[in-house]
N, C-alpha and C. Protein backbone atom coordinates (compact mmCIF):
# COMPACT_ATOMS: atom_id res chain seq x y z
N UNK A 1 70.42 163.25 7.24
CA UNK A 1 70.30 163.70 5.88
C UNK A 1 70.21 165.22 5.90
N UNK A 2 71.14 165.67 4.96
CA UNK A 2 70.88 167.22 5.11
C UNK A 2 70.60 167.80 3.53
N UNK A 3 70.66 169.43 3.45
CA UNK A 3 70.36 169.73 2.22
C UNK A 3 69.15 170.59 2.14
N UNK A 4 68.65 170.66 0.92
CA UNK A 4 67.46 170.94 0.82
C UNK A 4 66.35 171.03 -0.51
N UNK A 5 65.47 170.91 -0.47
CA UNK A 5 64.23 170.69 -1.34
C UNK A 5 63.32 171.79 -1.82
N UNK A 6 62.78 171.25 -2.98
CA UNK A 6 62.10 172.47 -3.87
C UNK A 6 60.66 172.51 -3.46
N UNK A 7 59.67 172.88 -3.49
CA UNK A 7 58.32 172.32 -3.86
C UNK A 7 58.04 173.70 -4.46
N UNK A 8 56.28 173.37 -4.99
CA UNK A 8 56.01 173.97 -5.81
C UNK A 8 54.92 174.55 -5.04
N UNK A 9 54.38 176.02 -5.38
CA UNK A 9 53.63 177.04 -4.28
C UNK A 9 52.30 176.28 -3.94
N UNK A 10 51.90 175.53 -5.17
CA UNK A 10 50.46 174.69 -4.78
C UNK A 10 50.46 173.54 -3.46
N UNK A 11 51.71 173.09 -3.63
CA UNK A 11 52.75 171.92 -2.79
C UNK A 11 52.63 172.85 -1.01
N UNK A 12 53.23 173.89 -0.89
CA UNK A 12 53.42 174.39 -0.22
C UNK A 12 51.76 175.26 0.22
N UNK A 13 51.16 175.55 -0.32
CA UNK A 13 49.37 175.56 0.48
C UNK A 13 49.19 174.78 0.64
N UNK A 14 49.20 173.01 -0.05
CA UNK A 14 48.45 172.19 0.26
C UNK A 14 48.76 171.56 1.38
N UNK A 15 50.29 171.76 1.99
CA UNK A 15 50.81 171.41 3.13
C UNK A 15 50.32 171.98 4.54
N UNK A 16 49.99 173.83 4.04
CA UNK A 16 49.83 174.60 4.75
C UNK A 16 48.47 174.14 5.56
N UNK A 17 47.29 174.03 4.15
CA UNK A 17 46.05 173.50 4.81
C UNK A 17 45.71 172.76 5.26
N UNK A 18 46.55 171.01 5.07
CA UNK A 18 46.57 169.89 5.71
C UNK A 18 47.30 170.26 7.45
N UNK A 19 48.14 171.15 7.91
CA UNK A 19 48.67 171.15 9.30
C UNK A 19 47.59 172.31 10.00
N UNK A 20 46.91 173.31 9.02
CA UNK A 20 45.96 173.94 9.85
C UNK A 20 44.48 173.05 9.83
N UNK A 21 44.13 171.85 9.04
CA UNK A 21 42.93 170.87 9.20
C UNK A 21 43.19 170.15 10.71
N UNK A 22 44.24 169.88 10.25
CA UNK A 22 45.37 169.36 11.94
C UNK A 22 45.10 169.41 12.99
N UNK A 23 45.57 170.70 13.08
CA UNK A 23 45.75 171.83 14.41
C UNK A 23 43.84 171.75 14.83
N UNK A 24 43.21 172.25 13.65
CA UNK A 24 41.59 171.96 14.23
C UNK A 24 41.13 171.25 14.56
N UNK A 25 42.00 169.78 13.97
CA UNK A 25 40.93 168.56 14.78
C UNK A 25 41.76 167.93 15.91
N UNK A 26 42.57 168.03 16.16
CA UNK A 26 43.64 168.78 17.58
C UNK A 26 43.22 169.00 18.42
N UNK A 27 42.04 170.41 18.19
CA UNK A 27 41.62 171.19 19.24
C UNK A 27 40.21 170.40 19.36
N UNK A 28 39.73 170.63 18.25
CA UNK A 28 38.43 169.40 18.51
C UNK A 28 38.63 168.21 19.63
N UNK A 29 39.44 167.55 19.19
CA UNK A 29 39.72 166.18 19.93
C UNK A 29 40.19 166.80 21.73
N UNK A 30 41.29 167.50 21.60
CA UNK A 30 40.94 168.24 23.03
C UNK A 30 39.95 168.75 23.80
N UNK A 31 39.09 169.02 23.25
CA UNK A 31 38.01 169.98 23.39
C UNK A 31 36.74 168.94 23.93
N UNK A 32 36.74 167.46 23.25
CA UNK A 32 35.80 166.30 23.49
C UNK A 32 36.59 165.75 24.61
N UNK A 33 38.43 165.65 24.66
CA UNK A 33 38.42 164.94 26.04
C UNK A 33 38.25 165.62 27.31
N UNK A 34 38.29 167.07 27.35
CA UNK A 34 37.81 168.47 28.55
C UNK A 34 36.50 167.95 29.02
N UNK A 35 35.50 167.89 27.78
CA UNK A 35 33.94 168.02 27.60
C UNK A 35 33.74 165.97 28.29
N UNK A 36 34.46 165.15 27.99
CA UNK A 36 33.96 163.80 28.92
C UNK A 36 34.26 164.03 29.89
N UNK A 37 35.87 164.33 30.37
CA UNK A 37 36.31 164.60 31.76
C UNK A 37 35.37 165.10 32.63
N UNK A 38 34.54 165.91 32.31
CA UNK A 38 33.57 166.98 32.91
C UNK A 38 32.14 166.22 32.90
N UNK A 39 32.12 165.11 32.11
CA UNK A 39 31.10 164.32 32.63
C UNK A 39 30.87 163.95 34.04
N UNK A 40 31.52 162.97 34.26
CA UNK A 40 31.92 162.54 35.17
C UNK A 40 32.77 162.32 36.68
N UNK A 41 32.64 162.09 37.66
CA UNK A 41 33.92 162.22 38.63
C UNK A 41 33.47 161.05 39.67
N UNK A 42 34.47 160.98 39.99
CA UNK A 42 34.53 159.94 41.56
C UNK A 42 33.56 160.60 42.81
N UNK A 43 32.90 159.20 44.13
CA UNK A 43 32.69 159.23 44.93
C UNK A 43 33.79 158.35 44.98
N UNK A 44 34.47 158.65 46.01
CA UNK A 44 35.43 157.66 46.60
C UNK A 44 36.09 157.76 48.63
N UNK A 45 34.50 158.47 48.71
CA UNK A 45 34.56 158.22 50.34
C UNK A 45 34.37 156.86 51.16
N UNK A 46 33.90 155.96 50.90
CA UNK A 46 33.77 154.56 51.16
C UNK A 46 34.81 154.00 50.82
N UNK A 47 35.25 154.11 49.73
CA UNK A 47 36.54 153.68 48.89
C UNK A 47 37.97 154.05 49.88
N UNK A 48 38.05 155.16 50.08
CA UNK A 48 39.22 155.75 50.84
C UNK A 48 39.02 155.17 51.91
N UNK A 49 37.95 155.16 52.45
CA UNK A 49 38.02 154.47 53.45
C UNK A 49 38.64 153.16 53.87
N UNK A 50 37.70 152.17 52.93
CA UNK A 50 38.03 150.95 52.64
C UNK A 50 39.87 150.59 52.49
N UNK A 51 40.13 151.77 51.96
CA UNK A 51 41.41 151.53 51.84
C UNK A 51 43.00 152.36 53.16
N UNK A 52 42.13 152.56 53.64
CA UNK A 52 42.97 153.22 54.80
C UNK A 52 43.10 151.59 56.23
N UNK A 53 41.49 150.99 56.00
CA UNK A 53 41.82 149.93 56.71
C UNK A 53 42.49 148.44 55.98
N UNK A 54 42.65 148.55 54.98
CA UNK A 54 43.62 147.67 54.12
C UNK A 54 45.37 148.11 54.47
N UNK A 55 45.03 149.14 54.54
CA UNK A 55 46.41 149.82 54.83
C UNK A 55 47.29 149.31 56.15
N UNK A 56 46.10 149.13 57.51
CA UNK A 56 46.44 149.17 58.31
C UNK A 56 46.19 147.86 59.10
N UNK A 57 46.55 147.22 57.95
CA UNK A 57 46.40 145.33 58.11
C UNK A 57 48.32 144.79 57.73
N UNK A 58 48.40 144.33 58.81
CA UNK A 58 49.78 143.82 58.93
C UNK A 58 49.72 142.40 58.26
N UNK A 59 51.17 142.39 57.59
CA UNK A 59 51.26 140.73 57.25
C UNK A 59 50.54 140.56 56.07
N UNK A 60 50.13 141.02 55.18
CA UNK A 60 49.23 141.20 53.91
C UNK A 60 50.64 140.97 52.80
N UNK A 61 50.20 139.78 52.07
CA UNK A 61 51.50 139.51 51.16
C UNK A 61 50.89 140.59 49.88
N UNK A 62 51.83 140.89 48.77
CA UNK A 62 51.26 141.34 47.49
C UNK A 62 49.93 141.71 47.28
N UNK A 63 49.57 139.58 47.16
CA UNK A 63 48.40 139.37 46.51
C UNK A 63 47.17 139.55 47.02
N UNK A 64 47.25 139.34 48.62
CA UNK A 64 46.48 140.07 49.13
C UNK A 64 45.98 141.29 49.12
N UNK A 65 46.83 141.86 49.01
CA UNK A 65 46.51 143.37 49.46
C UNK A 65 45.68 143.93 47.73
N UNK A 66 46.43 143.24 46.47
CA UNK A 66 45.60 143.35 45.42
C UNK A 66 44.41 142.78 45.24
N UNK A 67 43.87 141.63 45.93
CA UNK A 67 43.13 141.08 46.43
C UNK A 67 41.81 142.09 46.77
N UNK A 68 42.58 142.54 48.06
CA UNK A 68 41.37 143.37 48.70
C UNK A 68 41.04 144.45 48.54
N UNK A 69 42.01 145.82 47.41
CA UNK A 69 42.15 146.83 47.12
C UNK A 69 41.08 146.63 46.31
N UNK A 70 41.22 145.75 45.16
CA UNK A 70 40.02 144.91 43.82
C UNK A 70 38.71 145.01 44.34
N UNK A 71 38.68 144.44 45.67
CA UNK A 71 37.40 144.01 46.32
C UNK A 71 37.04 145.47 47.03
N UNK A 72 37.61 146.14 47.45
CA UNK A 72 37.26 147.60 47.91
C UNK A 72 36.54 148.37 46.90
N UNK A 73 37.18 148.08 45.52
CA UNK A 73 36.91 149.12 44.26
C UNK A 73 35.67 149.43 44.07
N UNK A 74 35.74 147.64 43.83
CA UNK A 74 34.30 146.88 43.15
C UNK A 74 32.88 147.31 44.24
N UNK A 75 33.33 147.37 45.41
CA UNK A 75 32.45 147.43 46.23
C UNK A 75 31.91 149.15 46.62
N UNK A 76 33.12 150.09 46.68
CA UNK A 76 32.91 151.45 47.17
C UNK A 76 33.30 152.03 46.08
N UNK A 77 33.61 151.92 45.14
CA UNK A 77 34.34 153.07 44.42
C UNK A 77 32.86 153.55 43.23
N UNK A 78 32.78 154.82 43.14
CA UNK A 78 31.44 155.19 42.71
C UNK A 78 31.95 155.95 41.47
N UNK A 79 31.06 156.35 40.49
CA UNK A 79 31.30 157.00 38.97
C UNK A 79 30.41 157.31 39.17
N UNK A 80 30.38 158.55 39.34
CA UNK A 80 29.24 160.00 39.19
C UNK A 80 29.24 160.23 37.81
N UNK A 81 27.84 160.62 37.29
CA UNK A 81 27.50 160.91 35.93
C UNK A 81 27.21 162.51 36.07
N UNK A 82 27.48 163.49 35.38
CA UNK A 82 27.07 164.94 35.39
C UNK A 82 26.05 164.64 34.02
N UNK A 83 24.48 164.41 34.31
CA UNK A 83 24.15 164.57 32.92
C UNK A 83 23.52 165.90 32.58
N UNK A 84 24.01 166.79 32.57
CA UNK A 84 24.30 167.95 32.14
C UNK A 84 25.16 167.64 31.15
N UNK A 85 26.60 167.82 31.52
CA UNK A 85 27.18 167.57 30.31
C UNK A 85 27.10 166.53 29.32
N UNK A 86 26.82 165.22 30.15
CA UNK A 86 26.74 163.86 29.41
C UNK A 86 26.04 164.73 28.16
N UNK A 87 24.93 164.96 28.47
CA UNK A 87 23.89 165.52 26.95
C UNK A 87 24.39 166.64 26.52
N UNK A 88 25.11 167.57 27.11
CA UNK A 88 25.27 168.14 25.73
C UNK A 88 26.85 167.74 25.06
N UNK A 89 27.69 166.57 25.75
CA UNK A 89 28.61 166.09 24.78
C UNK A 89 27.64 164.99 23.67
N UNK A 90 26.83 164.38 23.82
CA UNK A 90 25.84 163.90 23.05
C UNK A 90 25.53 164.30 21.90
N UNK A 91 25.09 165.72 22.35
CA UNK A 91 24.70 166.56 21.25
C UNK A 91 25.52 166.75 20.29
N UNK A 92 26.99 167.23 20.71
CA UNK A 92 27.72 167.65 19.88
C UNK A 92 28.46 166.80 18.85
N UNK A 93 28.38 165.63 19.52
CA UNK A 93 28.96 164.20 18.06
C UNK A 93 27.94 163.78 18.46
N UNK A 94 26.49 163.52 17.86
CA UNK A 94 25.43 162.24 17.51
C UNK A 94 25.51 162.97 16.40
N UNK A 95 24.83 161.44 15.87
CA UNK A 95 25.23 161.12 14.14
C UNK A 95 23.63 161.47 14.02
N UNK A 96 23.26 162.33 13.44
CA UNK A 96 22.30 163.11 12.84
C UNK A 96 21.31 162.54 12.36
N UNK A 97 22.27 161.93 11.42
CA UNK A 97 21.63 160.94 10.22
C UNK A 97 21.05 160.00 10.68
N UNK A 98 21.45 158.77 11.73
CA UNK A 98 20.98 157.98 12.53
C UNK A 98 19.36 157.79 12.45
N UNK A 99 18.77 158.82 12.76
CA UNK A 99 17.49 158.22 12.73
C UNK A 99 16.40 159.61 13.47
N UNK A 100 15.65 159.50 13.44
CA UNK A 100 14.85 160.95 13.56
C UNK A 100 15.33 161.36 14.99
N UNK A 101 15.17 160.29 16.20
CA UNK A 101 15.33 160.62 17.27
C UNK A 101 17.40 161.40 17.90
N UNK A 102 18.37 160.61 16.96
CA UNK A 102 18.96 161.42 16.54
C UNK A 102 19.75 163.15 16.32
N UNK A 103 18.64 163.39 15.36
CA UNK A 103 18.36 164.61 14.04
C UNK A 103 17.50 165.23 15.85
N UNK A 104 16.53 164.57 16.11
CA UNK A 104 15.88 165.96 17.40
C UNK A 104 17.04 165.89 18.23
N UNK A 105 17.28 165.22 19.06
CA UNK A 105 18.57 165.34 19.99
C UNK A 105 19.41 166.49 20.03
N UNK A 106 20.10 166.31 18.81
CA UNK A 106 21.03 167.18 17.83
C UNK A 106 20.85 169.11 17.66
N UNK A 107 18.80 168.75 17.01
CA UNK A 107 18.44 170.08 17.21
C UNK A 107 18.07 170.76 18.30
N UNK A 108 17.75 170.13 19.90
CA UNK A 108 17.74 170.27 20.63
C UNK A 108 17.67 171.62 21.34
N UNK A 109 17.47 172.83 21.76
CA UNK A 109 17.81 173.69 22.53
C UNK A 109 17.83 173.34 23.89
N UNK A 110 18.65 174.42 24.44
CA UNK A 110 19.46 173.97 26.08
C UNK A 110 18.18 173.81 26.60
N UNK A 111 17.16 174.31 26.77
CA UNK A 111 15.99 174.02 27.23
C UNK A 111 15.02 173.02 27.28
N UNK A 112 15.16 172.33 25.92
CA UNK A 112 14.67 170.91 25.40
C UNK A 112 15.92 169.90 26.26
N UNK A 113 17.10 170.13 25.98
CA UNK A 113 17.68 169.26 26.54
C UNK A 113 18.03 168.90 27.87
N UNK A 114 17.95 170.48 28.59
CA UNK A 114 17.93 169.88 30.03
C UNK A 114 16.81 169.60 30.60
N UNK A 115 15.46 169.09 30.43
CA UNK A 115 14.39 168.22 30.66
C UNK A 115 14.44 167.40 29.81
N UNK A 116 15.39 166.57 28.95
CA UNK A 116 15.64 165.56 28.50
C UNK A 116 16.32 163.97 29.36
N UNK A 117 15.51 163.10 30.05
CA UNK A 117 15.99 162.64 31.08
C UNK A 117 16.96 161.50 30.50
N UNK A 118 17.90 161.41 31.41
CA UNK A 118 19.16 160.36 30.75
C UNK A 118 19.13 159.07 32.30
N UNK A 119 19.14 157.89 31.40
CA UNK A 119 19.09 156.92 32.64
C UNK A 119 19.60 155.95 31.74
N UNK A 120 21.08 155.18 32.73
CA UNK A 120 22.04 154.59 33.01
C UNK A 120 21.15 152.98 33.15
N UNK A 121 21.74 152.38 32.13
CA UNK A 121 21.17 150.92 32.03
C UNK A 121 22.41 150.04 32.66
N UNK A 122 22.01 149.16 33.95
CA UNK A 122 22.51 147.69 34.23
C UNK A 122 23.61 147.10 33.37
């Protein structure tokens, strides 16, 4: 389709401000997946391991080898928590409103929050 179209100057801000609301929650949303990434990271020295002697197993059909890679994971593969950041990505989206404990979280200074202890439930 070719050609072209009129709009009207109100038409044309309101477009303007809807692609720069955009672009901000864009960067926002980038900005929260940087800030989890940085939570967290791998131990995966047991793991590598585990999997160097899977490697070096002859005669292993497919399912095996998915088999035991599964069973390596489950067994060595570790998820490190940085709660450093964990809390202060916390901070920055908890819902305020939620409930007093919340609303303090939220108001928090870096000081309140890094003697704020974070522990990982079962």
């Amino acid at each position: 389709m070719e050609g072209t179209a009129t709009i009207s100057l109100d038409t044309l801000d309101e477009l303007r401000k809807k692609a720069e609301e955009a672009e901000t929650e864009k960067k926002r949303s980038d900005w929260f997946v940087k800030k989890l990434m940085n939570c967290y990271g791998f131990d995966t020295e047991a793991y590598d391991k585990a999997l160097k002697e899977i490697d070096n197993k002859r005669n292993l059909t497919d399912k095996q080898c998915s088999k035991l890679v599964r069973e390596a994971m489950a067994k060595h593969l570790k998820i490190v928590i940085d709660p450093e950041e964990l809390k202060e990505l916390i901070q920055e989206y908890i819902d305020e409103e939620a409930s007093d404990e919340h609303l303090d979280i939220a108001k928090a200074s870096q000081k309140e929050l890094k003697q704020i202890q974070v522990v990982l439930k079962e």
